[in-house]
Protein backbone atom coordinates (compact mmCIF):
# COMPACT_ATOMS: atom_id res chain seq x y z
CA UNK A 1 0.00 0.00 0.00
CA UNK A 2 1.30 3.45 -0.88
CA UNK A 3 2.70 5.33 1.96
CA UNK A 4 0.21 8.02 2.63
CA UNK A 5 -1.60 8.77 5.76
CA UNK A 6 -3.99 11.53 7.12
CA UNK A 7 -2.03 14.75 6.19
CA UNK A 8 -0.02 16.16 9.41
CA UNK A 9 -0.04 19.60 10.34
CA UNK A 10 3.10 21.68 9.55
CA UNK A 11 2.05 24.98 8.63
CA UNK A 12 0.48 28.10 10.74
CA UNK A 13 -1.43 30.45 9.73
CA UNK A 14 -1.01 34.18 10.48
CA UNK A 15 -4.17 34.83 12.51
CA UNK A 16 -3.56 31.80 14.09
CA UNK A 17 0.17 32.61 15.30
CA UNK A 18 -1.48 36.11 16.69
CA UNK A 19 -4.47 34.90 18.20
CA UNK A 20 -1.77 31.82 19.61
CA UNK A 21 -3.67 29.61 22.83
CA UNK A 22 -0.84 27.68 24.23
CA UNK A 23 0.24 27.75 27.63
CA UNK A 24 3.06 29.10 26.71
CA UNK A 25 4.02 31.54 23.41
CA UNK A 26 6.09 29.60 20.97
CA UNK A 27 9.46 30.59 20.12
CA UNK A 28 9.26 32.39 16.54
CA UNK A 29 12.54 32.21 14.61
CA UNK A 30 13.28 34.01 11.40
CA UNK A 31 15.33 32.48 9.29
CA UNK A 32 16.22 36.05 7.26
CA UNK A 33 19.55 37.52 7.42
CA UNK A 34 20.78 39.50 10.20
CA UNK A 35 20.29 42.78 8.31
CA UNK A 36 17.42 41.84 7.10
CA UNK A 37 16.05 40.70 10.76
CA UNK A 38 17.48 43.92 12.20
CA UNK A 39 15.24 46.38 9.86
CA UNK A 40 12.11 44.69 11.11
CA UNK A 41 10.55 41.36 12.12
CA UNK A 42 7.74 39.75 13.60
CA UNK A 43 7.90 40.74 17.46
CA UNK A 44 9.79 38.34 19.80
CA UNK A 45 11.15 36.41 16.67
CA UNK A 46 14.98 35.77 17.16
CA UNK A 47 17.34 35.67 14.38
CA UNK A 48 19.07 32.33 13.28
CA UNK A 49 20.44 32.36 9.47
CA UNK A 50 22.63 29.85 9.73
CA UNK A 51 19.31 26.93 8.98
CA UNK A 52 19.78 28.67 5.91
CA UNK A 53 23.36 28.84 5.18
CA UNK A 54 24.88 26.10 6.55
CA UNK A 55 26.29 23.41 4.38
CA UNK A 56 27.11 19.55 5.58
CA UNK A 57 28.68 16.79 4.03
CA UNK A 58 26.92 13.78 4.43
CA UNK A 59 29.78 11.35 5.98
CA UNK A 60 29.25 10.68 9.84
CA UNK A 61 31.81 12.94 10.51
CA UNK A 62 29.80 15.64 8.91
CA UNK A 63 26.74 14.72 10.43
CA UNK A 64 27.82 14.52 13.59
CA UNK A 65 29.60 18.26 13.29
CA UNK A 66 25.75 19.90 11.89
CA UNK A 67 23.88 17.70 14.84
CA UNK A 68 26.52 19.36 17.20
CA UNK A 69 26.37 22.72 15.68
CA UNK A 70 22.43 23.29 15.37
CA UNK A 71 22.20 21.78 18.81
CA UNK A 72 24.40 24.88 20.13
CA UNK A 73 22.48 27.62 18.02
CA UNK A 74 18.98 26.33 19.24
CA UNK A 75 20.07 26.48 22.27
CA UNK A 76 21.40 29.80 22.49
CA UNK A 77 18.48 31.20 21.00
CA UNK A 78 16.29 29.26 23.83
CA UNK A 79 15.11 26.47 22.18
CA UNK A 80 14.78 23.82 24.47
CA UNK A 81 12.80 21.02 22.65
CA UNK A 82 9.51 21.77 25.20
CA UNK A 83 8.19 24.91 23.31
CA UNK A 84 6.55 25.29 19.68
CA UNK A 85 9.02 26.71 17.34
CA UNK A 86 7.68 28.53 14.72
CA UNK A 87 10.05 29.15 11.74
CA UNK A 88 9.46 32.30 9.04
CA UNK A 89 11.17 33.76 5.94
CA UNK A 90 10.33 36.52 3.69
CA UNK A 91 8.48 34.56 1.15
CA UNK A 92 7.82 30.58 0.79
CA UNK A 93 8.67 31.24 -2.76
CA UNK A 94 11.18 33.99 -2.25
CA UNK A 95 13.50 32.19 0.12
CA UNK A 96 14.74 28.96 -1.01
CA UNK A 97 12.98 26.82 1.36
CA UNK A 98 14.61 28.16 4.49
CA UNK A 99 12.37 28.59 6.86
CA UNK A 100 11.34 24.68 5.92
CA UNK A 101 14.74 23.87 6.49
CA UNK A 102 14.76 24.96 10.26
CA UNK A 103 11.73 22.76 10.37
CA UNK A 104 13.69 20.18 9.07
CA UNK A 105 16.71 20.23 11.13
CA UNK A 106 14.91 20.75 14.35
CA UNK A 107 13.17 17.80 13.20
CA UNK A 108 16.31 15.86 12.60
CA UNK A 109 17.71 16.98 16.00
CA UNK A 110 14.69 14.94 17.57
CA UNK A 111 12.08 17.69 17.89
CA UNK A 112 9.46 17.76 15.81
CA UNK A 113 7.67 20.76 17.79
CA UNK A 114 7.87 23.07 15.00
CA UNK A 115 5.69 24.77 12.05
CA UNK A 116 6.20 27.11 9.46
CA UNK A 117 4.16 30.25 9.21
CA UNK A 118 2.62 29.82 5.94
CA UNK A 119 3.11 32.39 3.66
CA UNK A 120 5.96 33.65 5.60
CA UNK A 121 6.25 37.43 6.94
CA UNK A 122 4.32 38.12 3.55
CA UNK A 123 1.39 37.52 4.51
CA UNK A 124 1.72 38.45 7.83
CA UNK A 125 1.76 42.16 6.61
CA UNK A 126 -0.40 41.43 3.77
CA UNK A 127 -2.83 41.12 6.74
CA UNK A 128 -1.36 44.40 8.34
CA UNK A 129 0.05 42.77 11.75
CA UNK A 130 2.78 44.53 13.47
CA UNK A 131 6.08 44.18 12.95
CA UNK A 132 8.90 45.69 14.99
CA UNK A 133 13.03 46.02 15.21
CA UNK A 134 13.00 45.04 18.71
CA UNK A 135 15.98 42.40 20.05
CA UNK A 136 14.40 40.35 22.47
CA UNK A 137 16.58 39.03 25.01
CA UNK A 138 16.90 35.48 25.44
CA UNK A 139 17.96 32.96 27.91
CA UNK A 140 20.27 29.86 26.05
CA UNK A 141 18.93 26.79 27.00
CA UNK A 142 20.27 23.21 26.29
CA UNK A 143 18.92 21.15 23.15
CA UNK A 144 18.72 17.65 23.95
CA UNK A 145 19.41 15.48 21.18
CA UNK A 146 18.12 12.46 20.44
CA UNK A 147 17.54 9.52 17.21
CA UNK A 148 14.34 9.49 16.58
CA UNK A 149 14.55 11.85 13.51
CA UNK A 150 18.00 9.92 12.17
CA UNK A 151 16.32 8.62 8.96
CA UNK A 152 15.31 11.67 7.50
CA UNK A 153 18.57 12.04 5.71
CA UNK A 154 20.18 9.41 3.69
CA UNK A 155 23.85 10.13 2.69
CA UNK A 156 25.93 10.00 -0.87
CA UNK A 157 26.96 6.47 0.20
CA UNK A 158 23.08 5.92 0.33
CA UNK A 159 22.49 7.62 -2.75
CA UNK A 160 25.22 5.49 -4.74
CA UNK A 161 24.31 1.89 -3.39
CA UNK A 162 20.65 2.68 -4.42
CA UNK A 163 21.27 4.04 -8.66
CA UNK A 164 19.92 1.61 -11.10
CA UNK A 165 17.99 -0.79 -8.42
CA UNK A 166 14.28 0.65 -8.98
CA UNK A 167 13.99 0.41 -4.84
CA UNK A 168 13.61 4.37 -3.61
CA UNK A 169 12.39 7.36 -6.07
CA UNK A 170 15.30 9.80 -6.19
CA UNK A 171 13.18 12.99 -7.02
CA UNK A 172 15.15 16.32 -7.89
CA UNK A 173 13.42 19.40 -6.95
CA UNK A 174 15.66 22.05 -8.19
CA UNK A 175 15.26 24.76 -10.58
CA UNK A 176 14.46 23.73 -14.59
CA UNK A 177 18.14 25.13 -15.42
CA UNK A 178 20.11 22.59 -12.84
CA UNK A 179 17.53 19.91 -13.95
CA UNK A 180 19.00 19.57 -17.35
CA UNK A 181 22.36 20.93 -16.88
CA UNK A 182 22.33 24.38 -17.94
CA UNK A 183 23.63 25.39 -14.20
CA UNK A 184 25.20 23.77 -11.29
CA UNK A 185 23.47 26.04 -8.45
CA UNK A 186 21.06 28.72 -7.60
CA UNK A 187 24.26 30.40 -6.89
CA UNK A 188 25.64 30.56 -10.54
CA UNK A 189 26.48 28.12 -13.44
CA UNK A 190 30.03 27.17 -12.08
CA UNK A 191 29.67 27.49 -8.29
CA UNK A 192 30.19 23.37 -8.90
CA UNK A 193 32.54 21.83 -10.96
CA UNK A 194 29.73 19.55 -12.55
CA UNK A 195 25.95 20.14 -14.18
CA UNK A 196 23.68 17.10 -13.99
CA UNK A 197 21.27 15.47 -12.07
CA UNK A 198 21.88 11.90 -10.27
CA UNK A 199 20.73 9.26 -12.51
CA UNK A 200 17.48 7.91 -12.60
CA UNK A 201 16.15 10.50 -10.82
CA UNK A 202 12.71 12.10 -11.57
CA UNK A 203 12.00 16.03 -11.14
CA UNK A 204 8.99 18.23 -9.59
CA UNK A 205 10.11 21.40 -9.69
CA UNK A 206 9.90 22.88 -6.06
CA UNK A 207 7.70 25.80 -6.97
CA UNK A 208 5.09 23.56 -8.30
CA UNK A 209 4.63 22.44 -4.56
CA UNK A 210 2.97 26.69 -4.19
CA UNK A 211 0.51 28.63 -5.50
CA UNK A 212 0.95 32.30 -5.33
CA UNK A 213 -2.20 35.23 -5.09
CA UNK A 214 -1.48 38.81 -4.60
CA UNK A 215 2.21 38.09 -4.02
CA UNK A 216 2.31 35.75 -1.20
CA UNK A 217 3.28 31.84 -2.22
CA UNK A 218 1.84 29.24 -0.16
CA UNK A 219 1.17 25.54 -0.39
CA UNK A 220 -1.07 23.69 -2.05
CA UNK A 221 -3.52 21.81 -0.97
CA UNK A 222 -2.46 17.67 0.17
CA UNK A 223 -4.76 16.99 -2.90
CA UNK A 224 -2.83 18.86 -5.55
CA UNK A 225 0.22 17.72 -4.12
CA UNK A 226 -0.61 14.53 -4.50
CA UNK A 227 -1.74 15.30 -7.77
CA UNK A 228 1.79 16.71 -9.15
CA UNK A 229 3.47 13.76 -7.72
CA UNK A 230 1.22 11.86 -10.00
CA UNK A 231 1.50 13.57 -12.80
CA UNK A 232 5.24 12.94 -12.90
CA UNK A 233 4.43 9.29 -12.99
CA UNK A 234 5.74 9.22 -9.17
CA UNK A 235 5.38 5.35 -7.60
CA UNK A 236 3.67 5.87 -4.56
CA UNK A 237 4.90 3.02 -3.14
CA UNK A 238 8.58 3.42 -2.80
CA UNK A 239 10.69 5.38 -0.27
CA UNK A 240 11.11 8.81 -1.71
CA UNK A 241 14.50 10.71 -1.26
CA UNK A 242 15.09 14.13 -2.11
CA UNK A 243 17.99 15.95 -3.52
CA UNK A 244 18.52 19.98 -5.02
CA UNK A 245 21.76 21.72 -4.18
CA UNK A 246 22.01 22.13 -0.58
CA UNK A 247 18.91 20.92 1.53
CA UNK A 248 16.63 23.80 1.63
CA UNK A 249 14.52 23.60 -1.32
CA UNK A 250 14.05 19.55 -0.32
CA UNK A 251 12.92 20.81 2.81
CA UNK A 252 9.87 23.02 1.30
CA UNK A 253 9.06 19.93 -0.88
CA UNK A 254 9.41 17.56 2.19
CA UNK A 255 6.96 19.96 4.26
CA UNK A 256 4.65 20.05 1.66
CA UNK A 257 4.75 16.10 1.08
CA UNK A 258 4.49 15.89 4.73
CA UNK A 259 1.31 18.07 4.65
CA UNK A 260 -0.21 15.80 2.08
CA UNK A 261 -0.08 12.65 3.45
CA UNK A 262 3.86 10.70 2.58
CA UNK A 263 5.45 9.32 5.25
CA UNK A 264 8.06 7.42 3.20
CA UNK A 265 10.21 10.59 2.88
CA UNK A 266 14.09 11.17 3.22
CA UNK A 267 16.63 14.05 2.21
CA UNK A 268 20.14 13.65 0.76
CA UNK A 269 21.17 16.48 2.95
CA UNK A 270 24.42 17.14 1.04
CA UNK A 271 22.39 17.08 -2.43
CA UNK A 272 24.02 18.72 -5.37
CA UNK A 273 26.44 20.58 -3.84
CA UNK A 274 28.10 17.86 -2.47
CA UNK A 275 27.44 14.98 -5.41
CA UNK A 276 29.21 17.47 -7.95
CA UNK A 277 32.03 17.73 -6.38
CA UNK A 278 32.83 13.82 -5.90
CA UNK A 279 34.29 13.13 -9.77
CA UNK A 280 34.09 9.55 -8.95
CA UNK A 281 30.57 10.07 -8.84
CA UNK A 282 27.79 9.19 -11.44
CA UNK A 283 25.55 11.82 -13.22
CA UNK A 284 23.44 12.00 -16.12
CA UNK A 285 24.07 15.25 -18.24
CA UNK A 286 22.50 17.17 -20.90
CA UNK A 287 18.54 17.18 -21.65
CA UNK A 288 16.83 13.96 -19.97
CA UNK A 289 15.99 11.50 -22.95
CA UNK A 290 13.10 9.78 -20.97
C-alpha cells in the first residue's frame, strides 16, 4: 500500500500565530539575514540564518559536526525542545525553502515541535500585523538530542548503493536550469565543478509544490500535491529521497509532502552541492531523454 496517511499539520497560519492559545508563546525564529532581521521582524522572533546557510557533508563525521552545531544555536536562542518553534522567511517562494529547512533540522535533531508560518512574513503584513526592530533578550537553553529523527537524511553512500535498483524514487526538486544541466546552483552556473542530475532521478520542480495570489506563495492543498506527484508518474509506493543543491529547497518539498499525506520521505542532505564535487561520482548530463 502506498505510503500516505492523514495529512499532518506543519504549517500556521497568520491569525492563528497572533491569536496563539498555548500555555506558553512559541518561540518564533526568522530564518532572514541578520540585516534583514534587524530592519524589522515579527515581534519576539529571534534571528538564526545559519538553517539557511549552513552546508554539511553527508559522511558521519559531517553529520555529527551539523547535529553538534544546530544543537548549540537552538540552544542559544532558547530552544529547548519543550516549546513550539515557529520558523518564518520573507516569502515561501522567495526564500529557497529556508524557513522549511529549520523545520527540518529541528526535526532531525529529535524535535518535531515546530511549524512554518505559511506564507511567511508576507502575509503576515499582507494582513497588516505589526512588525517591529525590537531584540528580544533570550535565555540559552540546552537542546537535547536524540535519534528518533536519524532517517530523515540518507547520505551520498546511500544515494550510490541505491542508482539503477528501482527500490527508492530519487526525485530532484531544483530549478528547470540545474535539472538539465544548464547550471550547477542557484548560486551561478560554475559554483560546482559539474551540471547534472543523479541518474534515474525524476523532477517536480519545487515551486510547483505553491501557489501564489497577490504576491504571497503558499502551499497547495495535500490533494494537488498529491496530484503533481502523479503527474510525474511518481510510484507511490517506494521510499522517496530528495535531492537539489544544498537541503533547503528539499525541505519546502518535504513539508509540503508531509502536509499531504507521505510518510516514506528522506533528504540527501548534502544534495548537489556535495554529489558534484565527488568526480568519482555518477551523473546523467545534458537534456533527460526519458
Amino acid at each position: 500500500m502506498p505510503e500516505i496517511n492523514e495529512p499532518v499539520k506543519l504549517l500556521i497560519e497568520p491569525a492563528e500565530l497572533a491569536d496563539w492559545r498555548g500555555d506558553r508563546p512559541p518561540v518564533i525564529v526568522d530564518t532572514r539575514s541578520p540585516a534583514e532581521y534587524a530592519e524589522s521582524h515579527i515581534p519576539g522572533a529571534v534571528n538564526i540564518h545559519d538553517v539557511f546557510t549552513y552546508l554539511a557533508a553527508s559522511t558521519p563525521e559531517g553529520i555529527a559536526a551539523m547535529r553538534e552545531h544546530f544543537a548549540e544555536v537552538f540552544g542559544s536562542a532558547g530552544i529547548d525542545g519543550s516549546d513550539t518553534v515557529v520558523f518564518y522567511e520573507d516569502g515561501m517562494g522567495t526564500g529557497f525553502g529556508q524557513s522549511c529547512r529549520g523545520h527540518f533540522m529541528l526535526a532531525y535533531l529529535g524535535h518535531e515541535n515546530s511549524l512554518v508560518l505559511h506564507g511567511g512574513l508576507r502575509a503576515w503584513r499582507a494582513e497588516g500585523r505589526p512588525v517591529t526592530d525590537i531584540v528580544p533578550q533570550t535565555k540559552p537553553r540546552t537542546l537535547e538530542l536524540n535519534d528518533n529523527g536519524l532517517g530523515m537524511i540518507v547520505g551520498k553512500d546511500d544515494v550510490l548503493s541505491e542508482i539503477g535498483k528501482d527500490r527508492v524514487t530519487f526525485l530532484d526538486v531544483r530549478d528547470v536550469d540545474e535539472w538539465i544541466g544548464e547550471s550547477s546552483s542557484p548560486y551561478g552556473k560554475d559554483f560546482v565543478p559539474r551540471k547534472g542530475r543523479i541518474p534515474g532521478a525524476k523532477w517536480l520542480e519545487w515551486y510547483r509544490m505553491m501557489k501564489t495570489s497577490g504576491g504571497v506563495s503558499r502551499m497547495k492543498s495535500p490533494d494537488e500535491v498529491r496530484a503533481e506527484c502523479h503527474n510525474i508518474g511518481l510510484d507511490f509506493d517506494k521510499p522517496i529521497w530528495l535531492y537539489c543543491f544544498k537541503g533547503a529547497r528539499t525541505s519546502n518539498t518535504y513539508v509540503a509532502l508531509k502536509q499531504a499525506g507521505f510518510t516514506n520521505i528522506s533528504t540527501y542532505f548534502g544534495s548537489w552541492n556535495e554529489w558534484a564535487r565527488d568526480e568519482s561520482l555518477p551523473i546523467e548530463e545534458g537534456l533527460p531523454t526519458g
